[in-house]
Protein backbone atom coordinates (compact mmCIF):
# COMPACT_ATOMS: atom_id res chain seq x y z
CA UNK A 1 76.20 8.79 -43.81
CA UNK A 2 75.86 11.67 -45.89
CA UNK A 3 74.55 15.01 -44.75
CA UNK A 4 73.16 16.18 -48.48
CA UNK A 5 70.82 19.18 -48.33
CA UNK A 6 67.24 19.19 -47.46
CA UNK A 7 64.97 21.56 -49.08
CA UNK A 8 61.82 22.39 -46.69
CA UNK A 9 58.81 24.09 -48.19
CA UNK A 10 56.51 26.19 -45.97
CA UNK A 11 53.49 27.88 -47.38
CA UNK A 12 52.46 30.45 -45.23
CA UNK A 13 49.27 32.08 -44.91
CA UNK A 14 47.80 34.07 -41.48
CA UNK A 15 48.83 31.58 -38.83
CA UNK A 16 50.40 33.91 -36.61
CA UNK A 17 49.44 31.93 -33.52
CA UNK A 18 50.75 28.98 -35.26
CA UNK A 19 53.82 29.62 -36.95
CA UNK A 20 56.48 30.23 -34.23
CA UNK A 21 56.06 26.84 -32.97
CA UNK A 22 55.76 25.48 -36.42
CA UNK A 23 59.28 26.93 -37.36
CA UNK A 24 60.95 26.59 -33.96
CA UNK A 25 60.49 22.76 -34.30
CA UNK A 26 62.03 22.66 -37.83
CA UNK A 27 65.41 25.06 -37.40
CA UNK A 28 66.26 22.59 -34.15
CA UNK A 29 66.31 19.85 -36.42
CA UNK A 30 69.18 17.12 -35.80
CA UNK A 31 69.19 17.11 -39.36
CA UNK A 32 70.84 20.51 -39.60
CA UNK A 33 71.24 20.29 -43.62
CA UNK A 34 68.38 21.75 -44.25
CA UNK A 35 67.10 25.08 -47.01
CA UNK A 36 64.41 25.87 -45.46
CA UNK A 37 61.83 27.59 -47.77
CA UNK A 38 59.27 30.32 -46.31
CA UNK A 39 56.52 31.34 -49.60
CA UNK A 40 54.22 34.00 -47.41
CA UNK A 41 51.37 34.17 -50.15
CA UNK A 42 49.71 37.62 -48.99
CA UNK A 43 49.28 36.96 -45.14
CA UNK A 44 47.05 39.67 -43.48
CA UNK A 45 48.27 39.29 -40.17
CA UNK A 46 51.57 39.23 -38.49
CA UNK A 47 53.15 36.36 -40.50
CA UNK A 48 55.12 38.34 -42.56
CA UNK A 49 56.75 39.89 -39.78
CA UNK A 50 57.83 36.22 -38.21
CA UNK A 51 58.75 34.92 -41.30
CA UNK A 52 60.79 37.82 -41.48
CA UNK A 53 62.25 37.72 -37.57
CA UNK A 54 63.20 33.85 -38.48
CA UNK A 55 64.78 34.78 -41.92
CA UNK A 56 67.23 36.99 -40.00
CA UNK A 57 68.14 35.15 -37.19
CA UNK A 58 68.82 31.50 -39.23
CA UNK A 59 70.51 31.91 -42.35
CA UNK A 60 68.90 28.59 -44.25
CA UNK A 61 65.96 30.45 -44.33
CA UNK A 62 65.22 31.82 -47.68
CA UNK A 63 61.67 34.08 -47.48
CA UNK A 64 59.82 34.98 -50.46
CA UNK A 65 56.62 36.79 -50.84
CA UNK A 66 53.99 36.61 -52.73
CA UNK A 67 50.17 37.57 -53.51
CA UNK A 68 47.47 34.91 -52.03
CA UNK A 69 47.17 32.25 -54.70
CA UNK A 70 46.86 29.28 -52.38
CA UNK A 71 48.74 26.55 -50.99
CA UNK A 72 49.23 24.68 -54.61
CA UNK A 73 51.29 27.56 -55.87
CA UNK A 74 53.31 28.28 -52.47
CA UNK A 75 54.34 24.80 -52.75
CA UNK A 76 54.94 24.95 -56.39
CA UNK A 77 56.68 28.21 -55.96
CA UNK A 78 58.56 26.45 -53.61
CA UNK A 79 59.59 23.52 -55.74
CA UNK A 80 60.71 25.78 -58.43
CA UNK A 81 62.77 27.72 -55.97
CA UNK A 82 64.62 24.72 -54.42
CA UNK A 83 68.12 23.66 -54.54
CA UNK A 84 67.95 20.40 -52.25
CA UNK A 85 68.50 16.51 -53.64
CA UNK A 86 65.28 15.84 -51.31
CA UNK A 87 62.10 17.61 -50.31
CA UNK A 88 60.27 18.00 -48.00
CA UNK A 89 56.36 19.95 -47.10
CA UNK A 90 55.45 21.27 -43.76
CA UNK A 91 52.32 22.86 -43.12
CA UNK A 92 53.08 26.09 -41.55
CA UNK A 93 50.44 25.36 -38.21
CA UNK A 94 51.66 21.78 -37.30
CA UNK A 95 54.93 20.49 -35.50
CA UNK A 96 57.45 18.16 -36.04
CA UNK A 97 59.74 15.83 -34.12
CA UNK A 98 62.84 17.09 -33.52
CA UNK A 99 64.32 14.02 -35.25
CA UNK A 100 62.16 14.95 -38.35
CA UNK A 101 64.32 14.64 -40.95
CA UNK A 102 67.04 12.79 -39.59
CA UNK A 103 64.09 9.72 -39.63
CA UNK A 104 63.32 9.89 -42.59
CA UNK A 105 66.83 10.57 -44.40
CA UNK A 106 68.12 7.49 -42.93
CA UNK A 107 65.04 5.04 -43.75
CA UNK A 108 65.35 6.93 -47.36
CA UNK A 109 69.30 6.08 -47.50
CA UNK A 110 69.33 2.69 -45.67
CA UNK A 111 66.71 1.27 -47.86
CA UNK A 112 67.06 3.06 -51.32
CA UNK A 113 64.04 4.61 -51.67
CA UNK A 114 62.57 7.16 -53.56
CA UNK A 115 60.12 8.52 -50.74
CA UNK A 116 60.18 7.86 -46.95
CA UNK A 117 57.28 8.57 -45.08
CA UNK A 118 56.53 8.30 -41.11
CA UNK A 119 52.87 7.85 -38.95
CA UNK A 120 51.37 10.71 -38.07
CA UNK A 121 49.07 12.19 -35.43
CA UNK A 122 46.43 14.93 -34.52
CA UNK A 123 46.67 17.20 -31.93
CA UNK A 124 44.54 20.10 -30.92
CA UNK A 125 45.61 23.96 -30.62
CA UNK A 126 45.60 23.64 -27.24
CA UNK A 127 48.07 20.97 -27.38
CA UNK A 128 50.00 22.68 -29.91
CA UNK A 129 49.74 25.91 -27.38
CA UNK A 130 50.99 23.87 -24.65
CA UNK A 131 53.71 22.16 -26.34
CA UNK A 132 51.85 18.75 -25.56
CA UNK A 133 53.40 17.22 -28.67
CA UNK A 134 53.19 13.05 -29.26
CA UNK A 135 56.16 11.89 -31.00
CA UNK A 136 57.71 8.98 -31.14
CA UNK A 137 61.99 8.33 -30.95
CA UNK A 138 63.60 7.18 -33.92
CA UNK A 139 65.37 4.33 -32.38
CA UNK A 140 65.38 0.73 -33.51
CA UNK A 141 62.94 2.34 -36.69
CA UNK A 142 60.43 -0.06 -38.07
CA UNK A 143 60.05 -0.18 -41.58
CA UNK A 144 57.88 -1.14 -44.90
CA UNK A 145 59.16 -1.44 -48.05
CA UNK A 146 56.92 -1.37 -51.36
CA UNK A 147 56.94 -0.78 -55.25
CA UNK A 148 55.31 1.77 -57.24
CA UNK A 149 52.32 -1.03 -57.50
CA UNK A 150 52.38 -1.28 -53.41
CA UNK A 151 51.99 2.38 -53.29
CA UNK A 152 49.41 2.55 -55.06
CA UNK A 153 47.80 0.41 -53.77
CA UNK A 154 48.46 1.96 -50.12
CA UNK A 155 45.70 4.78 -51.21
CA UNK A 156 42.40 2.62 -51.87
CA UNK A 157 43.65 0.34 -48.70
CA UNK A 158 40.41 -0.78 -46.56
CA UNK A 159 41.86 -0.07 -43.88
CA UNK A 160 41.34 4.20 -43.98
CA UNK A 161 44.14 5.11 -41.77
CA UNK A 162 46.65 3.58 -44.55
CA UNK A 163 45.26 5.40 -46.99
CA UNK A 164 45.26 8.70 -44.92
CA UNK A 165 48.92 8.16 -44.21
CA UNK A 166 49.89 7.50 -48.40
CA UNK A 167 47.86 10.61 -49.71
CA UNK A 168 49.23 13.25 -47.33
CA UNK A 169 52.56 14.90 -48.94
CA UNK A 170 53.50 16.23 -45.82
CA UNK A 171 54.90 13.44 -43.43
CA UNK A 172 56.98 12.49 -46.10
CA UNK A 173 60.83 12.98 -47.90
CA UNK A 174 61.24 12.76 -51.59
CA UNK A 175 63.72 12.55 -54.21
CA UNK A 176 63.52 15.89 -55.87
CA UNK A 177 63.65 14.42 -59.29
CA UNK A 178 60.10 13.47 -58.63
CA UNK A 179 58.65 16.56 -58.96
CA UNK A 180 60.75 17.75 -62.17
CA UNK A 181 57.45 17.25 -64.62
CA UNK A 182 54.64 17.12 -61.53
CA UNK A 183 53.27 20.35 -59.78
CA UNK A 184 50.33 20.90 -57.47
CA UNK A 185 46.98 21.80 -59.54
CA UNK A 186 46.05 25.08 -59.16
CA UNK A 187 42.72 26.07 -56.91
CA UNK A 188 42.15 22.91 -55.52
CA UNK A 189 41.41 22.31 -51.82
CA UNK A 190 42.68 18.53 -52.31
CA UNK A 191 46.08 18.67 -53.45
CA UNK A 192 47.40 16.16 -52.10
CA UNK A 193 44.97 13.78 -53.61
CA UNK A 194 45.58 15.28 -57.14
CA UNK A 195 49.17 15.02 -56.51
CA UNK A 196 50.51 11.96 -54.57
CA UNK A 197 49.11 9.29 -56.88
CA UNK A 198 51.33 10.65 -60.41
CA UNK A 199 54.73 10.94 -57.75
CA UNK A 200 53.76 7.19 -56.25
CA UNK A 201 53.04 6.24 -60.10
CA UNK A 202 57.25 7.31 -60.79
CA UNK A 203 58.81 5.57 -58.05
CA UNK A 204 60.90 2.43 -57.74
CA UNK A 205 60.82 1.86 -53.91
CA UNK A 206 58.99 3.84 -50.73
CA UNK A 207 59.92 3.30 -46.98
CA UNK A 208 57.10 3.64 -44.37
CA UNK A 209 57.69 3.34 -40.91
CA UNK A 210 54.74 3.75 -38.11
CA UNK A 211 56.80 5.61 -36.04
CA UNK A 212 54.87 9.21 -35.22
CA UNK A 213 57.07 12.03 -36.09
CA UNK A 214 54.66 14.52 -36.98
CA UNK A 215 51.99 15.97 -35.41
CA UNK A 216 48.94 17.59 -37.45
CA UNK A 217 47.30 20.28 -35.38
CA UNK A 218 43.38 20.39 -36.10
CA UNK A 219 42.16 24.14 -36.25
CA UNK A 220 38.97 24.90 -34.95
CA UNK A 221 38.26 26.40 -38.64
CA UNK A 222 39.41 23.92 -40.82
CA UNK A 223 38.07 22.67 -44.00
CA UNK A 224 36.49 19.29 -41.99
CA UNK A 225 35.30 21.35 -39.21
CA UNK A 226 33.05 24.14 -41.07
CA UNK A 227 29.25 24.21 -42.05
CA UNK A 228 28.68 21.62 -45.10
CA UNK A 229 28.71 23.40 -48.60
CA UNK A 230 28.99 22.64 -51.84
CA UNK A 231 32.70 22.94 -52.00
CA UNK A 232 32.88 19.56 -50.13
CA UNK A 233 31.40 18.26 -53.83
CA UNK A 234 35.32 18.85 -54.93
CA UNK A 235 36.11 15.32 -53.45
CA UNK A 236 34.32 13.95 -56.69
CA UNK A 237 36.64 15.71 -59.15
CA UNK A 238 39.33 14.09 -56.90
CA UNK A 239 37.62 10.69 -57.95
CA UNK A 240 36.85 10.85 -60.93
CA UNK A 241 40.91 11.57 -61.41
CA UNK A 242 41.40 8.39 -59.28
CA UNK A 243 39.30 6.56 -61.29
CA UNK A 244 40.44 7.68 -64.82
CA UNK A 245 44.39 6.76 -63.73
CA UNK A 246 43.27 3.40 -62.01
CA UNK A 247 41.16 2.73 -65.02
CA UNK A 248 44.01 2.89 -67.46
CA UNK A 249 46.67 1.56 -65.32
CA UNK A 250 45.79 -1.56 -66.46
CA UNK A 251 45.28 -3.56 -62.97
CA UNK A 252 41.59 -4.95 -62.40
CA UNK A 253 41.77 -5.99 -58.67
CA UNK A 254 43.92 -1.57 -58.31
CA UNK A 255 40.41 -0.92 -60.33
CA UNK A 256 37.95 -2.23 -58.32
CA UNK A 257 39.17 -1.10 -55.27
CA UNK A 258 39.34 3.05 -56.11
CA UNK A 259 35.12 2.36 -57.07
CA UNK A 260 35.21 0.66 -53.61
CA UNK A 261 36.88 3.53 -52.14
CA UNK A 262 34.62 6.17 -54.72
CA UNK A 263 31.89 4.93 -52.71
CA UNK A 264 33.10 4.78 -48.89
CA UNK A 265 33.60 8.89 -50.02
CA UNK A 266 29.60 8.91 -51.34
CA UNK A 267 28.68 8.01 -47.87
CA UNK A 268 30.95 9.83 -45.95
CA UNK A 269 29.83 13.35 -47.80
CA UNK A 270 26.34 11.87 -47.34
CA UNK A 271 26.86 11.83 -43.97
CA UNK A 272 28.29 14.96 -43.36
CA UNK A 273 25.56 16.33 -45.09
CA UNK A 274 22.49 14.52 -43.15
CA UNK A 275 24.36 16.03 -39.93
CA UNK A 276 24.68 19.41 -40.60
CA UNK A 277 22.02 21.97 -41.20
CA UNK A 278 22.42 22.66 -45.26
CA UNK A 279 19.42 23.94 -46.67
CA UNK A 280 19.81 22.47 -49.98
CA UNK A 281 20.23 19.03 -49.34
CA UNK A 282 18.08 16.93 -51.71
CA UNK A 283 20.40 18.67 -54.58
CA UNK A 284 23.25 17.32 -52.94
CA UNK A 285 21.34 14.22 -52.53
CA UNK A 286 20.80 14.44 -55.98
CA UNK A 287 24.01 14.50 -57.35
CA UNK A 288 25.59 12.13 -54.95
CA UNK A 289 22.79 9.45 -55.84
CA UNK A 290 23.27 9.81 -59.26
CA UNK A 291 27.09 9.37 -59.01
CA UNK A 292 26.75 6.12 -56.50
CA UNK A 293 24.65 4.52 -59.61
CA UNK A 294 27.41 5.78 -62.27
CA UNK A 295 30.03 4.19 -59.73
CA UNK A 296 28.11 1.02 -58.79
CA UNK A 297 27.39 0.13 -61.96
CA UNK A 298 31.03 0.31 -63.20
CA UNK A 299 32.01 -1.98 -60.35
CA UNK A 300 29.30 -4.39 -61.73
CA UNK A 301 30.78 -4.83 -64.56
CA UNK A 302 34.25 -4.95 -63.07
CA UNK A 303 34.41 -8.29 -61.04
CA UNK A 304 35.56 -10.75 -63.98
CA UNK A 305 39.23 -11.85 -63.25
CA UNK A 306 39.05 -11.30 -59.89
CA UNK A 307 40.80 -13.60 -57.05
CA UNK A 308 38.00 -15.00 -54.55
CA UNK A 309 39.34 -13.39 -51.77
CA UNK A 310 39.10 -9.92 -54.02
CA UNK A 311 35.99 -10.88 -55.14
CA UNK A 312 34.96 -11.48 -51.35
CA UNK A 313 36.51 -8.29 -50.82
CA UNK A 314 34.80 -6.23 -52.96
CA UNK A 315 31.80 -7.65 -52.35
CA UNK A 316 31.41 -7.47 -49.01
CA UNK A 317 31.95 -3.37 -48.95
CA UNK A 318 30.16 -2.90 -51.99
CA UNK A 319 27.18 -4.35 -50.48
CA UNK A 320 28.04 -2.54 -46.82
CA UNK A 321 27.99 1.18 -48.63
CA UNK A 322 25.63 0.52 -50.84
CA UNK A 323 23.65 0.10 -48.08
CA UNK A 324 24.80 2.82 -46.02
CA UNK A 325 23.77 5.15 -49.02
CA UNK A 326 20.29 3.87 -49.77
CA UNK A 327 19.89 4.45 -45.87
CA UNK A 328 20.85 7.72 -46.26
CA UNK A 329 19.21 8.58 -49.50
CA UNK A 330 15.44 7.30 -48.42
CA UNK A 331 15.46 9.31 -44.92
């Protein structure tokens, strides 16, 4: 098999507890191919400094620095700054197998895919601390295969978990042509959602195996772990993009299923907000309400064409949130 280069992005921003066992885990790849990209945008801690002790001692690291802009422009500094036929994202306080890349490049290869893509769990920082990592071998690898249609569909699956797997950017290996007219937007806390849908829309064939070779490490002060605020409202922007694209990709049942998954996201914010201790929550209430009638009344008039057992499924969760929401909404 071939051994073609590998380039690995790795935004970095203050995770100096993090980021030795992030890059440890990458540089003792099997895959050894590998340009791996460091984009330190403006840490305030020690960072730098490791970035800098790794550049030196492993000479497929390439470090470059820049001011904070965000993760969207590390990774797109990173893309333009690339010289590998495939990509690959790591987030810069998780941990990968050791047999990473190696995975992935040989589902990619053996089944002539665009994008290979493994399972993926979460770990805490104090198993990250204690090296109590949950990865699967790559032996005997089960496999998917799926079109561009079968992708997209993978992202408004019922069943959450698929869809969790498809939108994330980092458990995956691409093509680099992929990205030659597609960036990260700018600003956004949900890349990946703005992002993987447009590379998923280019492809011919992806490879997804359930094998877990990457393990996300849930910070004690991530996004999903703070106080509700109104940044959490962003998810909408997210779907109204989902359902502008699914709109005009011409596929009723593809459709149907993104307003199905619009409003699964209505409760869930809903829900985060009824449990936490927001002062302001009837105009959050007020804006999600209005939405879930905007939404529900687009999949009203949505249903013509539709197989029974699409129809049945549609049905059944529209009614299910719908609930949920009016619940919610007359407490």
């Amino acid at each position: 098999m071939n051994n073609e280069l590998i380039s690995v992005i790795i935004p970095v921003y203050n995770v100096e507890k993090f980021l030795p066992y992030s890059l440890d885990r990458v540089i003792n790849q099997t895959y050894k191919n590998l340009e791996i990209i460091l984009i330190n945008d403006g840490s305030t801690d020690n960072s730098k400094a490791i970035c800098k002790q790794y550049e030196e001692k492993d000479n497929r690291i390439k470090l470059i620095n820049q001011k904070n802009q965000g993760a969207a422009v590390a990774r797109n500094t990173g893309l333009d700054n690339a010289s590998g036929k495939y990509i690959g994202f790591v987030d810069s306080d998780d941990v990968i197998s050791l047999e990473f890349y190696t995975g992935l490049y040989k589902l990619l290869k053996e089944t002539d895919s665009d994008i290979s893509e493994c399972a993926s769990v979460q770990i805490s920082e104090d198993d990250l601390f204690n090296k109590n990592y949950k990865f699967d071998n790559i032996d005997n690898i089960d496999f998917i295969t799926t079109n561009s249609l079968g992708a997209l569909n993978r992202i408004n699956s019922e069943e959450i978990y698929i869809t969790g797997k498809s939108i994330v950017v980092w458990n995956k290996l691409y093509k680099r042509q992929l990205f030659n007219d597609i960036r990260f937007p700018i600003g956004k806390k949900y890349e990946d959602d703005l992002t993987t849908y447009k590379i998923f829309n280019k492809i011919n064939k992806l490879a997804s195996t359930e094998k877990v070779l990457y393990n996300y490490v849930q910070r004690k002060n991530s996004l999903m772990h703070k106080e509700f605020s109104m940044d959490r409202l962003e998810a909408l922007e997210v779907f109204d993009n989902y359902e502008h694209f699914f709109k005009e990709y011409n596929n009723r049942y593809l459709y149907v299923k993104c307003l199905v998954r619009y409003l699964r996201i209505l409760y869930t914010i809903l829900e985060e907000l009824y449990n936490s201790q927001y002062k302001e929550k009837e105009k959050v209430k007020n804006i999600i309400e209005k939405k879930f009638k905007e939404i529900y009344n687009k999949l009203e008039n949505n249903l013509c064409d539709l197989k029974p057992n699409e129809l049945d499924y549609v049905e059944k969760n529209k009614k299910l949130y719908s609930k949920k929401i009016n619940d919610i909404l007359n407490k």
